[in-house]
Structure formats: C-alpha cells, structure tokens
Protein backbone atom coordinates (compact mmCIF):
# COMPACT_ATOMS: atom_id res chain seq x y z
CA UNK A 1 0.00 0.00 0.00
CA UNK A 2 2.87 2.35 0.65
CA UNK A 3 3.73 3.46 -3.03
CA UNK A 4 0.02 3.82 -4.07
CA UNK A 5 -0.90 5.45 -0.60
CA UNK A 6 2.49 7.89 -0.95
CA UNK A 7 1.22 9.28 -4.15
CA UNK A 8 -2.28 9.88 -3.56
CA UNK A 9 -1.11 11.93 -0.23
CA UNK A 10 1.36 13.78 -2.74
CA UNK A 11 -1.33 15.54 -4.37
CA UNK A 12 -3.97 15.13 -1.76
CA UNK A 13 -6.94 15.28 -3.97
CA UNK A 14 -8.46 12.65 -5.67
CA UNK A 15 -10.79 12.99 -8.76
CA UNK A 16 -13.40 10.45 -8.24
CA UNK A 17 -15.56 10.37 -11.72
CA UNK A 18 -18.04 8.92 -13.11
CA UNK A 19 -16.94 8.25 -16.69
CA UNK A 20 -20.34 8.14 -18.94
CA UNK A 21 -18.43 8.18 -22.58
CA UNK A 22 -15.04 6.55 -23.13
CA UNK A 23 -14.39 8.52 -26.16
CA UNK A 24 -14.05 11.26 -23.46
CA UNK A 25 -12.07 9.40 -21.56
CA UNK A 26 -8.70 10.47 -22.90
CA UNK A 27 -9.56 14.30 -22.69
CA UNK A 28 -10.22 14.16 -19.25
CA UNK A 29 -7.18 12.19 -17.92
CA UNK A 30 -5.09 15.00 -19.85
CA UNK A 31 -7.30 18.17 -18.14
CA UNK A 32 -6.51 16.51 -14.72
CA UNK A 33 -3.19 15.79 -15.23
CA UNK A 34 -2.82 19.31 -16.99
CA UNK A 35 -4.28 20.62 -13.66
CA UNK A 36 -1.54 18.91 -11.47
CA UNK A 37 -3.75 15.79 -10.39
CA UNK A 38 -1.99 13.07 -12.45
CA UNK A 39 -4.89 10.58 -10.43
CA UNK A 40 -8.65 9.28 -10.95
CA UNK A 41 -11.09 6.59 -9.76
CA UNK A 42 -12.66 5.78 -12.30
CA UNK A 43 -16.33 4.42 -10.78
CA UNK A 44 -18.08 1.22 -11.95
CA UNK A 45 -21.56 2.94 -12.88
CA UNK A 46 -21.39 3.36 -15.99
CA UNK A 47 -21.34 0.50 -19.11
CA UNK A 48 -18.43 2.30 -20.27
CA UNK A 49 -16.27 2.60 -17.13
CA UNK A 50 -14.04 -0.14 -17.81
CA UNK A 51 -13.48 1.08 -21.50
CA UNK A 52 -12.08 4.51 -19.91
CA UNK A 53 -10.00 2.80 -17.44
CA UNK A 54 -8.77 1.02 -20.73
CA UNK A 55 -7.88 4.16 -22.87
CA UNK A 56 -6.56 6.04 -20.04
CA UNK A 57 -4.30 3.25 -18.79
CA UNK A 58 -2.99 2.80 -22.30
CA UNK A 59 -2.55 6.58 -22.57
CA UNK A 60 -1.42 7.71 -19.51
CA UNK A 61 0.27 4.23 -18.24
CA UNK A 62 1.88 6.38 -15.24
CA UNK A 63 -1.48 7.84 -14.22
CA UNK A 64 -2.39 6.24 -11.30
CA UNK A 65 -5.90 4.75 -11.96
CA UNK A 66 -8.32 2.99 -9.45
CA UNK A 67 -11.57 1.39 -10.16
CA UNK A 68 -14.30 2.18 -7.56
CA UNK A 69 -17.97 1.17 -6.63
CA UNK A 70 -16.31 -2.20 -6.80
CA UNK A 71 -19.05 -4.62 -5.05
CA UNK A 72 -17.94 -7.67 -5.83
CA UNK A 73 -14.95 -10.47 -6.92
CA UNK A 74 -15.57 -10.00 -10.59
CA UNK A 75 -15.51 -6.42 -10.32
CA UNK A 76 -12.46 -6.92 -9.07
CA UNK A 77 -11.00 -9.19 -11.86
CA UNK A 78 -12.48 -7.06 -14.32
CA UNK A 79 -11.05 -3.99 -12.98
CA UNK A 80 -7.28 -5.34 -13.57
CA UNK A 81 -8.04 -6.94 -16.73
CA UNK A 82 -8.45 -3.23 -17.72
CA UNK A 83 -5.23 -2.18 -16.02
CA UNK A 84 -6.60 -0.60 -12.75
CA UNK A 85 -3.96 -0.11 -10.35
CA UNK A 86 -6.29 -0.34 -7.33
CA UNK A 87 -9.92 -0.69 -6.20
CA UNK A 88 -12.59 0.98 -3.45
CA UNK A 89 -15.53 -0.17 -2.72
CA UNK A 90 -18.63 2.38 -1.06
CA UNK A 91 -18.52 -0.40 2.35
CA UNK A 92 -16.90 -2.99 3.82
CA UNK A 93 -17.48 -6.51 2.21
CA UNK A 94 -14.77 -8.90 4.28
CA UNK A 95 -15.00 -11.30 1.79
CA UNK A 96 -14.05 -8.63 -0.98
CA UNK A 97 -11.43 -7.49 1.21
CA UNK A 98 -9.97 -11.02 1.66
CA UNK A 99 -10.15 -11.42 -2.03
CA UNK A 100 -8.32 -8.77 -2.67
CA UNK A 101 -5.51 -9.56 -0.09
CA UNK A 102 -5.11 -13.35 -1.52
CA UNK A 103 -4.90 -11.51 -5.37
CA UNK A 104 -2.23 -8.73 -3.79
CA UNK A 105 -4.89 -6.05 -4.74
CA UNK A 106 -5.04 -2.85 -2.77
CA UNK A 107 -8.34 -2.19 -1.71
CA UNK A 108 -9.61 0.84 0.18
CA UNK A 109 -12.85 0.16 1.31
CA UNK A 110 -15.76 2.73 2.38
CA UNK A 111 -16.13 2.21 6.53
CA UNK A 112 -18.66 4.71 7.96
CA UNK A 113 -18.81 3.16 11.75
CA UNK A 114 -16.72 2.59 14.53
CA UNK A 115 -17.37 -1.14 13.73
CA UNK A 116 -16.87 -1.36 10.25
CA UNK A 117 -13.60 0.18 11.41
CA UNK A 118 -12.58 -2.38 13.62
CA UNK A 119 -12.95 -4.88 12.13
CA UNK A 120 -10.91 -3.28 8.84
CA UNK A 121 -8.05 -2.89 11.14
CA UNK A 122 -8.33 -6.47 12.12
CA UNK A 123 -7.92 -7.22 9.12
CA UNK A 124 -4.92 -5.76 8.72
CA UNK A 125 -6.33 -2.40 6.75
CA UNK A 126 -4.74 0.97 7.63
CA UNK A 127 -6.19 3.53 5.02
CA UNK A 128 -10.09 3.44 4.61
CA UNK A 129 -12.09 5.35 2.53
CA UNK A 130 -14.71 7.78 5.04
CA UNK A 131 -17.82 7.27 3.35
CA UNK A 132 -20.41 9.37 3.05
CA UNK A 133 -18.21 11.61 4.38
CA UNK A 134 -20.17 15.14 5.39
CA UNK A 135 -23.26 12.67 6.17
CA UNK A 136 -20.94 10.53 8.93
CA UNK A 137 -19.62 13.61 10.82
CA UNK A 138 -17.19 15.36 8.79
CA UNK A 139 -14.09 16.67 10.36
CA UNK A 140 -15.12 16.74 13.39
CA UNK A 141 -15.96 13.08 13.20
CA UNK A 142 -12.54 12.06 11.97
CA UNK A 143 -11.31 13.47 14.36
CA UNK A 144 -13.69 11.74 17.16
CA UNK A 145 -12.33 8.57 15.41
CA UNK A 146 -8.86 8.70 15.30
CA UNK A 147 -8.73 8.42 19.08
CA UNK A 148 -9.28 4.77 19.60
CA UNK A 149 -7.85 3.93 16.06
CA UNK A 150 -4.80 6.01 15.80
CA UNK A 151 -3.33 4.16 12.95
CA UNK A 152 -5.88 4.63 10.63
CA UNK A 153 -5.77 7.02 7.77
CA UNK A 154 -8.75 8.08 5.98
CA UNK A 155 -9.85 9.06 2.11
CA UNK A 156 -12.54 10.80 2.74
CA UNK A 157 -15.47 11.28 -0.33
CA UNK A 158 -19.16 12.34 -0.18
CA UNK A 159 -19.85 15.69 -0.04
CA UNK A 160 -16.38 17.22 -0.40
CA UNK A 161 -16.03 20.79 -1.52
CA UNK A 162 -13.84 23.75 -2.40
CA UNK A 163 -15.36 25.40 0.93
CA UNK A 164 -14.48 22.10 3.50
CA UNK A 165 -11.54 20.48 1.33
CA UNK A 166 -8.82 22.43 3.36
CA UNK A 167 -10.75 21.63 6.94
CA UNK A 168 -10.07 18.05 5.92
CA UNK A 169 -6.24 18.20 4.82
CA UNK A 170 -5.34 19.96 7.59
CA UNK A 171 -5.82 16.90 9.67
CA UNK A 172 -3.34 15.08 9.71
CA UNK A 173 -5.15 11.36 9.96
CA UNK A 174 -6.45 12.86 6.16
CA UNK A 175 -4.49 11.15 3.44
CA UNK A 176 -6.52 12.90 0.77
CA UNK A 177 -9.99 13.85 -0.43
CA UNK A 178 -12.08 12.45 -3.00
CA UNK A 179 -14.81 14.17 -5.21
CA UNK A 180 -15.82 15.57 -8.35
CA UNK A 181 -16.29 18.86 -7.40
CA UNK A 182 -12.85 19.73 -9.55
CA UNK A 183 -14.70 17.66 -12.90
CA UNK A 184 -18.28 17.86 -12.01
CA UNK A 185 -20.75 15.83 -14.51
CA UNK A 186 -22.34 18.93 -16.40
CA UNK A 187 -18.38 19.60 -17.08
CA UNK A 188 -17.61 16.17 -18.93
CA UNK A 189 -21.01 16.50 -20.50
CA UNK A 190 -20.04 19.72 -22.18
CA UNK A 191 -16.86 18.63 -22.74
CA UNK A 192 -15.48 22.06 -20.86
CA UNK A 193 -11.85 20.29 -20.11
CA UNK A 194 -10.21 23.66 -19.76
CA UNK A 195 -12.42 24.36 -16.93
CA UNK A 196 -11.72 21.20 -15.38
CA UNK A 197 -8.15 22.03 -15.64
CA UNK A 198 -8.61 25.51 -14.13
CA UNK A 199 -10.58 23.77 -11.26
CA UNK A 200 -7.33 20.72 -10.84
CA UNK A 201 -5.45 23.79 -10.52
CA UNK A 202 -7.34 25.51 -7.54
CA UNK A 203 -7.59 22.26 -6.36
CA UNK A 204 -4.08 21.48 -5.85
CA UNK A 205 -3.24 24.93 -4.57
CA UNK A 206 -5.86 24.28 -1.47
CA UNK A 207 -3.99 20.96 -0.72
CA UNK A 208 -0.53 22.60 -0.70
CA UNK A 209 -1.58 24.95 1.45
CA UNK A 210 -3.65 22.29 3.72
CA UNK A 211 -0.69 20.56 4.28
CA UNK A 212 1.44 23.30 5.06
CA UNK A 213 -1.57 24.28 7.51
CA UNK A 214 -0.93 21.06 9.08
C-alpha cells in the first residue's frame, strides 16, 4: 500500500468520476493531469467505465488509476483486466477485502462506523475510505475517530467541496480527499476540459496549502 498510498497523499486530492463516454475518456485524464492531479477513480456505474479505465491506462500508463464502486470479486478481476492499479468499494465486504488480499490487490474500502472500522483494522487495513463523508460527521468526526484507532488514515469522499476540502487536509489522519467537485458531470457533458483544468489547478493549490496548515 505504501507506493500507491504515498502518491495519492502527494497531491492530496483525488478525482473520483463517473466516466459516462469513453471517447471522453482520454480528454479528461489529460485536463486533470494538466491541472496537477496526475490521479482518478474511475467508478463502476457506468457501461463504459471499464473502456475509460482502458484508454486512459494505455494513454497515460503512469497515471495512477483505481476502479471504484467495486461490489464484488468479478468487479475486481475485471477492474485489472483493464489495467486498474487499485480498487474501493462504497462499504466494507470482508470477503471482498480477503479477495483482494489473496490476489495482492489494494483495496480501500468505504467504513462509515466505529465497527466497520474495527474490524478493517483487524484485518490488517490501515487507510479506509470515510464514506459518506459530510453525512458521517465530517471533520469533526474524523477526528472523534482517530482516538481509539490512531493508525488509521482516511480518504474521505461524499460531499467534499472547495469550501471544507482544506478543513479536511489539515488533519493530519487525512491522506486525501475524494470528489468531483474539480470535474463535475455537467463539465464532462459539455466537454469544458479547460475548466476542469482551471478547477485541478485551484484544487491542488488548497492541498498545498492544507498541508502546510498542518
């Protein structure tokens, strides 16, 4: 988990899109990267999200590229066939999670309870994805949570903004936060990949000066 966790907390933002034409694909991975966020999950919700992963593996093959709203084992398998280099899913399936583990896939799974939590760490799990983020608590919830499991770093996603993303990378149990507030969906609709890049940009500087905040 190290490398992949190192670079997400590099740029401390994480694109998380949902991909609804492949032949888009391409366009977008450059407008992020362009931006300074050379990163996406790409999510499973779409009958073309495995495509995109596809083109913007083949590409960008140094982009790093997850695979998310993965619910189950051949979500998984389809995911790498495609080139992913890691998967989330929205909650905590054990059995996923043990897949995953016997395959040597990372997996960041959603936990939203100090159970689900538990039993991640467990399992041996030290960076979960905080899902639905704003609806669980927020910062202030994190926070409340990273007293009995101080080893745990979180991804949080749901509800992310411009206006809370630096409250969340200032804290320090925050590896990164994910969203599409920088490439909403009426963005990739239109095809507006300048703006996206504009947005990457702002996007960055907040998590620069987050972490300096820290």
């Amino acid at each position: 988990m190290n490398s992949i966790e190192s670079y997400v907390e590099t740029y401390g933002v994480l694109p998380v899109i949902n991909i609804t034409d492949a032949n888009k694909a391409v366009l977008l991975a450059q407008a992020l990267t362009d931006g300074g966020l050379p990163l996406i999950e790409v999510t499973l919700r779409s009958d073309c999200s495995l495509e995109a992963i596809r083109r913007i593996k083949q590409a960008f093959p140094d982009m790093l590229v997850g695979a998310g709203t993965v619910v189950s084992e051949k979500s998984v398998d389809d995911a790498l066939s495609v080139g992913a280099d890691y998967v989330v899913s929205p909650g905590y399936d054990p059995e996923l999670v043990n897949y995953c583990k016997q395959k040597g896939v990372v997996i960041v799974p959603g936990c939203f309870t100090p159970s689900e939590i538990q039993i991640a760490v467990k399992n041996g799990l030290r960076i979960l994805k905080f899902f639905p983020a704003e609806l669980g608590g927020g910062v202030a919830a994190i926070k409340l949570l990273s007293g009995p499991f101080p080893d745990v770093r979180f991804l949080p996603t749901g509800g992310i903004t411009f206006e809370n993303l630096s409250a969340y990378l200032e804290n320090n149990k925050v590896i990164a936060c994910g969203g599409s507030f920088m490439a909403t969906a009426e963005m990739f609709r239109q095809g507006d990949f300048e703006g996206i890049t504009k947005l990457c940009i702002k996007a960055s500087e907040i998590a620069k000066n987050a972490r300096k905040a820290k």
